[in-house]
Protein backbone atom coordinates (compact mmCIF):
# COMPACT_ATOMS: atom_id res chain seq x y z
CA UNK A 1 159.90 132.89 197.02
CA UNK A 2 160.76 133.25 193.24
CA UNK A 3 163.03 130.44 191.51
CA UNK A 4 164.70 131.59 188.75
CA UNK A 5 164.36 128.00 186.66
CA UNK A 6 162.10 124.57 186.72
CA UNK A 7 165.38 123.12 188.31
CA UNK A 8 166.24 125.59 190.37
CA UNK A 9 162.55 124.62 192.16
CA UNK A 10 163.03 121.18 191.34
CA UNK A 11 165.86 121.16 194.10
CA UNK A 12 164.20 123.24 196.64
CA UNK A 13 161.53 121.01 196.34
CA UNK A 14 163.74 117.79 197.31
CA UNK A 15 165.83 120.05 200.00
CA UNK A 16 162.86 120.98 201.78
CA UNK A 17 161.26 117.35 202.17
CA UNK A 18 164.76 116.22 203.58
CA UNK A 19 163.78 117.73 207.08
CA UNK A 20 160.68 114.86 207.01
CA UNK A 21 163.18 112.19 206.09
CA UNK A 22 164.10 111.34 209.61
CA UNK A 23 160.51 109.88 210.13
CA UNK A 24 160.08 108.44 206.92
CA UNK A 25 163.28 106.76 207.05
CA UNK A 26 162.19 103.98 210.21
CA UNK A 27 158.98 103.78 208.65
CA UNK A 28 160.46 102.44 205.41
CA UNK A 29 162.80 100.53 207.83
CA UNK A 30 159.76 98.41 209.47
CA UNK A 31 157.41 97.65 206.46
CA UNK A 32 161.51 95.75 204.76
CA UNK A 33 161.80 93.93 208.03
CA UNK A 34 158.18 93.33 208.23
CA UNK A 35 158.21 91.67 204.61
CA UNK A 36 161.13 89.67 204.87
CA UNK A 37 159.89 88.17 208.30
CA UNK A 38 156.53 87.09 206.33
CA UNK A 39 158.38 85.16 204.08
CA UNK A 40 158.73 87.79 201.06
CA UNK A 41 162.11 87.47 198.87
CA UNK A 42 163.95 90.72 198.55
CA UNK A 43 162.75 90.77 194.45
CA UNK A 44 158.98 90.20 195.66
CA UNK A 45 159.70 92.68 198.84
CA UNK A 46 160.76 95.20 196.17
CA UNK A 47 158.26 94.83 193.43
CA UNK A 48 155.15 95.26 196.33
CA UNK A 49 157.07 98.12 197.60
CA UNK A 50 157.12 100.03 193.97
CA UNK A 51 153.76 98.71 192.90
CA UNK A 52 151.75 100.24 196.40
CA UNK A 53 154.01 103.37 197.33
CA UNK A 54 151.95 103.20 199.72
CA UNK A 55 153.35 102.25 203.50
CA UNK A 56 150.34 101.58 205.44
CA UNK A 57 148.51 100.80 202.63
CA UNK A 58 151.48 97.74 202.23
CA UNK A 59 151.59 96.76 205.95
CA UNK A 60 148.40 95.85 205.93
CA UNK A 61 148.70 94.18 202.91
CA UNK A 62 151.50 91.77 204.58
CA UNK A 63 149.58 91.28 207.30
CA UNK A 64 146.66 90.24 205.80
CA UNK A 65 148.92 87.83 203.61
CA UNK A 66 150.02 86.72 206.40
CA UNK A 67 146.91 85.26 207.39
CA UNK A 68 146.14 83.98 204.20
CA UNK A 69 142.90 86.61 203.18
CA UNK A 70 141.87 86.60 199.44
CA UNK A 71 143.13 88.73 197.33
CA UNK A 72 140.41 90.43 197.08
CA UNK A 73 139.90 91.23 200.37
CA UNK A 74 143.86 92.54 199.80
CA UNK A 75 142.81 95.16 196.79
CA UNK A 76 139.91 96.63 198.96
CA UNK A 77 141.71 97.17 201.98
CA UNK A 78 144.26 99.01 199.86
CA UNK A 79 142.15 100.82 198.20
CA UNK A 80 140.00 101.89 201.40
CA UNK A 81 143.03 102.92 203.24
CA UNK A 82 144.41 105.23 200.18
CA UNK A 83 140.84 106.79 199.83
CA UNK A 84 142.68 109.57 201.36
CA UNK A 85 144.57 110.22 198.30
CA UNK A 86 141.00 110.95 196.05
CA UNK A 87 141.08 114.00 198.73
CA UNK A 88 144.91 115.14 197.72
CA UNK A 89 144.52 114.85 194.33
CA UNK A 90 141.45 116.87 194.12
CA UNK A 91 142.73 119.46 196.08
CA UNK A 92 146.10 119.52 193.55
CA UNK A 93 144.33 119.16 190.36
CA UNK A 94 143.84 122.94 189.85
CA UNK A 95 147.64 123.50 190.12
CA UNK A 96 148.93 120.40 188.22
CA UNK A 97 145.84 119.67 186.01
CA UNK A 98 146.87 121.27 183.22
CA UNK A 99 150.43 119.58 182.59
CA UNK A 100 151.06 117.28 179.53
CA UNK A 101 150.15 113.29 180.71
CA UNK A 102 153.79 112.64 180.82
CA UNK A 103 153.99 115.08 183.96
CA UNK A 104 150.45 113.79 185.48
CA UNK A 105 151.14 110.40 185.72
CA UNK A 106 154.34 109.95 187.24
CA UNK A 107 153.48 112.79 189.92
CA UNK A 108 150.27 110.81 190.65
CA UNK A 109 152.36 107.54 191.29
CA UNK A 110 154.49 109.79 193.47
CA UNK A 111 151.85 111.54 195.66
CA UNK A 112 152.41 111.09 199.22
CA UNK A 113 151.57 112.31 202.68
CA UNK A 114 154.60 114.68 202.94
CA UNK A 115 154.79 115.95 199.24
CA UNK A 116 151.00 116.75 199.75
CA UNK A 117 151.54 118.63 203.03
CA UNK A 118 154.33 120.33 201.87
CA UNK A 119 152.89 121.74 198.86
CA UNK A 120 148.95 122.59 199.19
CA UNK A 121 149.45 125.70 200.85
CA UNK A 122 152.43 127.17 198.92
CA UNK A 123 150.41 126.04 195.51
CA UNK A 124 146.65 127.96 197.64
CA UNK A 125 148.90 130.89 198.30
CA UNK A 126 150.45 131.05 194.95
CA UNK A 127 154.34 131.63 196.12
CA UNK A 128 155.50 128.77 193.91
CA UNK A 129 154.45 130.84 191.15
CA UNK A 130 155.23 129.19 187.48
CA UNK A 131 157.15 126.66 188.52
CA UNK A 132 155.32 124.50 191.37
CA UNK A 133 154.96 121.68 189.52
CA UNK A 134 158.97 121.61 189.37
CA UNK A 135 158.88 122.04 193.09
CA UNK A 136 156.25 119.72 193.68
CA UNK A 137 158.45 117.07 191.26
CA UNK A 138 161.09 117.76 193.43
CA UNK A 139 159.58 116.73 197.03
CA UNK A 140 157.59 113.64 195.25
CA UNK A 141 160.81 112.51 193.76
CA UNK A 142 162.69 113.05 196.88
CA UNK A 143 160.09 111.70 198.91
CA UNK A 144 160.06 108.46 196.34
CA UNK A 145 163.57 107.41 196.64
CA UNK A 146 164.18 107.60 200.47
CA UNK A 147 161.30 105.20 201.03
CA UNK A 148 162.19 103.01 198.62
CA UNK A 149 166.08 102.84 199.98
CA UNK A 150 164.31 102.43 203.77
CA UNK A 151 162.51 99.84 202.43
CA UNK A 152 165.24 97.94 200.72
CA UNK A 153 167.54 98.38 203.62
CA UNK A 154 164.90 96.90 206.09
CA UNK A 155 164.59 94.17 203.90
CA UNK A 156 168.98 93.63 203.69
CA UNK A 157 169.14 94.32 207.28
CA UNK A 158 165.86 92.54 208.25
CA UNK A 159 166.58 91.02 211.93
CA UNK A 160 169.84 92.98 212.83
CA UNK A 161 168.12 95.95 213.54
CA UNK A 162 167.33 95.62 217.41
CA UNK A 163 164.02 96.13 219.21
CA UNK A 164 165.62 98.78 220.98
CA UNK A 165 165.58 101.18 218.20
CA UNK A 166 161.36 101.24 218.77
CA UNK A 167 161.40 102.26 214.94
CA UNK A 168 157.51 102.70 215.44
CA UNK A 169 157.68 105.05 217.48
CA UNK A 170 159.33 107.29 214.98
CA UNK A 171 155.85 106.94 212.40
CA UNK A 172 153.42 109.06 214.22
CA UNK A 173 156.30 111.57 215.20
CA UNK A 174 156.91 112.41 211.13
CA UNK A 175 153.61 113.04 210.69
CA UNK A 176 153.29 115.28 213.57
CA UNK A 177 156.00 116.82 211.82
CA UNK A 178 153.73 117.58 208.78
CA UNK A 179 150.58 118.70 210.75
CA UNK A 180 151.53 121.13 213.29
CA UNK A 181 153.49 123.94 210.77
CA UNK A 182 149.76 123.38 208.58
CA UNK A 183 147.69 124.20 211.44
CA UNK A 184 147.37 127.76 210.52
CA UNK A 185 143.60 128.97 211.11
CA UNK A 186 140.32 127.79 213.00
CA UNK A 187 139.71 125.80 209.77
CA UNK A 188 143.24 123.51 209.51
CA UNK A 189 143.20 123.03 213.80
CA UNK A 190 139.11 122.17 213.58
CA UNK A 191 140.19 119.34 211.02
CA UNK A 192 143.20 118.50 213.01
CA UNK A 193 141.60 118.30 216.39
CA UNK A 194 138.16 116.52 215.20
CA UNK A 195 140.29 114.08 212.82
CA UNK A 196 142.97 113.45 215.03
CA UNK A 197 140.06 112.43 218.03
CA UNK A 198 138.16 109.90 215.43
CA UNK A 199 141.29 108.58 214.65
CA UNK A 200 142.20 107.78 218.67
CA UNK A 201 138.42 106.23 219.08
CA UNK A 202 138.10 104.66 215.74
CA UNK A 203 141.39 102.90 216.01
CA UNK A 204 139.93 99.39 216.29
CA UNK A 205 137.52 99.54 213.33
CA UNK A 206 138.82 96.78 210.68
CA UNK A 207 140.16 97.20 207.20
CA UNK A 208 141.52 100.97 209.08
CA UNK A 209 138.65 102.34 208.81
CA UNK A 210 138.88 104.59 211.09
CA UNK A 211 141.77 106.46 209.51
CA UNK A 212 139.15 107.19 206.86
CA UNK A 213 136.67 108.02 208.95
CA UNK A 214 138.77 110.65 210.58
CA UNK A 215 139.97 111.85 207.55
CA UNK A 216 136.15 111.97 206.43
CA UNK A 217 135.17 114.28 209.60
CA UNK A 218 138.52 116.18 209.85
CA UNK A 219 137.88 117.77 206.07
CA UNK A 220 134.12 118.61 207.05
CA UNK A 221 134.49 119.80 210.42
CA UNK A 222 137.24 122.35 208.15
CA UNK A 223 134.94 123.12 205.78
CA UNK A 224 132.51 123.82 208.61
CA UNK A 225 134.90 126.00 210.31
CA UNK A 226 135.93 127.54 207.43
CA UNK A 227 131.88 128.36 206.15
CA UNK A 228 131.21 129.96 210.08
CA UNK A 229 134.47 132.15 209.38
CA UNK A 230 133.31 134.00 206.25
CA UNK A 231 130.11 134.41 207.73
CA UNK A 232 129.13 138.10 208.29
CA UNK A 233 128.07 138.90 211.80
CA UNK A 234 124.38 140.19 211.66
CA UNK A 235 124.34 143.89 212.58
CA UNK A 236 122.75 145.22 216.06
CA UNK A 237 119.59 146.15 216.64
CA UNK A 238 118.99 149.49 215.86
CA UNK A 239 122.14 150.31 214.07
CA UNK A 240 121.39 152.77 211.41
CA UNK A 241 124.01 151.58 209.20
């Protein structure tokens, strides 16, 4: 696809996150309720919300609050659990590397799951053309501002959402979302199937661990896949060729 201006890719970029939105949207939902029910006021709520952008990163963060953990112990875990975002931003840099620093640092602050997913493959396959950075900036900012309305309604709403809802439920179904239409070649389903099975047994490592351990393993069994792809076969025995 060709976009005839930065803002005409700018809004294709925030049209076609809105499809995730409907998984995002409980997700932000839980970590307001979760925050309020731990005691946070809705300016402190807020302020952690826009300082982590970050949603498991920040439930964990509550919980371990919760139970009164140092603050150090807070940082790492945050920082352990967002390890995964070293791996986007390396895999972005050749596409948005070479923007001025007042593109490259807001776009950093706004990197998330779904802008990620969204974008590697049309920035690989070069159909965003000049302007994917204005697309990108268009699902990041998109992204951005339904989480942070989620959040602040959880926290507004807080207990009159009922249990009933099962707004859990609706996290692993959004990223689903993202990983199936990625899933496009031995390599992408050798990460998916090897990360997604490290993630099921790892699940009771501490500090979630095991997310980055699966993530860890997903990207090299990918790479593996990928390296046994482009490998010629040998030729017969005997073949004159």
């Amino acid at each position: 696809m060709s976009y005839r201006s930065g803002s005409d890719a700018f809004l294709q970029g925030a049209r076609m996150l809105i499809p995730l939105t409907p998984g995002v949207i409980p997700f932000g939902l839980v970590t307001g309720v979760m925050a309020v029910e731990l005691g946070l006021s809705p300016g402190m709520s807020m302020g952690m919300t826009l300082l982590f952008y970050s949603g498991s990163a920040q439930m964990v963060a509550l919980q371990l609050l919760h139970t009164g953990a140092l603050p150090v112990a807070i940082v790492a875990t945050a920082l352990i659990i967002n390890l995964r975002f070293v791996m986007y931003s390396a895999s972005l840099a050749p596409h948005l590397s070479h923007l001025p620093r007042r593109w490259t640092w807001p776009v950093s602050y706004m990197l998330s799951d779904q802008a990620y997913a969204l974008c590697h493959l049309r920035f690989s396959s070069g159909e965003l053309g000049r302007f994917g950075p204005h697309f990108y900036a268009g699902a990041a900012v998109a992204m951005w501002l339904t989480w942070q309305l989620s959040v602040l309604a959880g926290v507004y709403l807080g207990a009159s959402i009922p249990d009933t809802w099962s707004l859990s439920f609706a996290v692993p179904l959004s990223f689903l979302a993202l990983l199936v239409p990625n899933v496009r070649g031995s390599a992408t389903l050798s990460a998916a199937v090897v990360g997604g099975t490290i993630a099921v047994l790892a699940i009771n490592l501490p500090y979630n661990l095991g997310l980055v351990t699966a993530s860890m393993c997903g990207v090299v069994a990918g790479l593996w896949a990928e390296r046994l792809g482009h490998k010629s076969p040998e030729p017969a025995a005997g073949d004159g060729r």
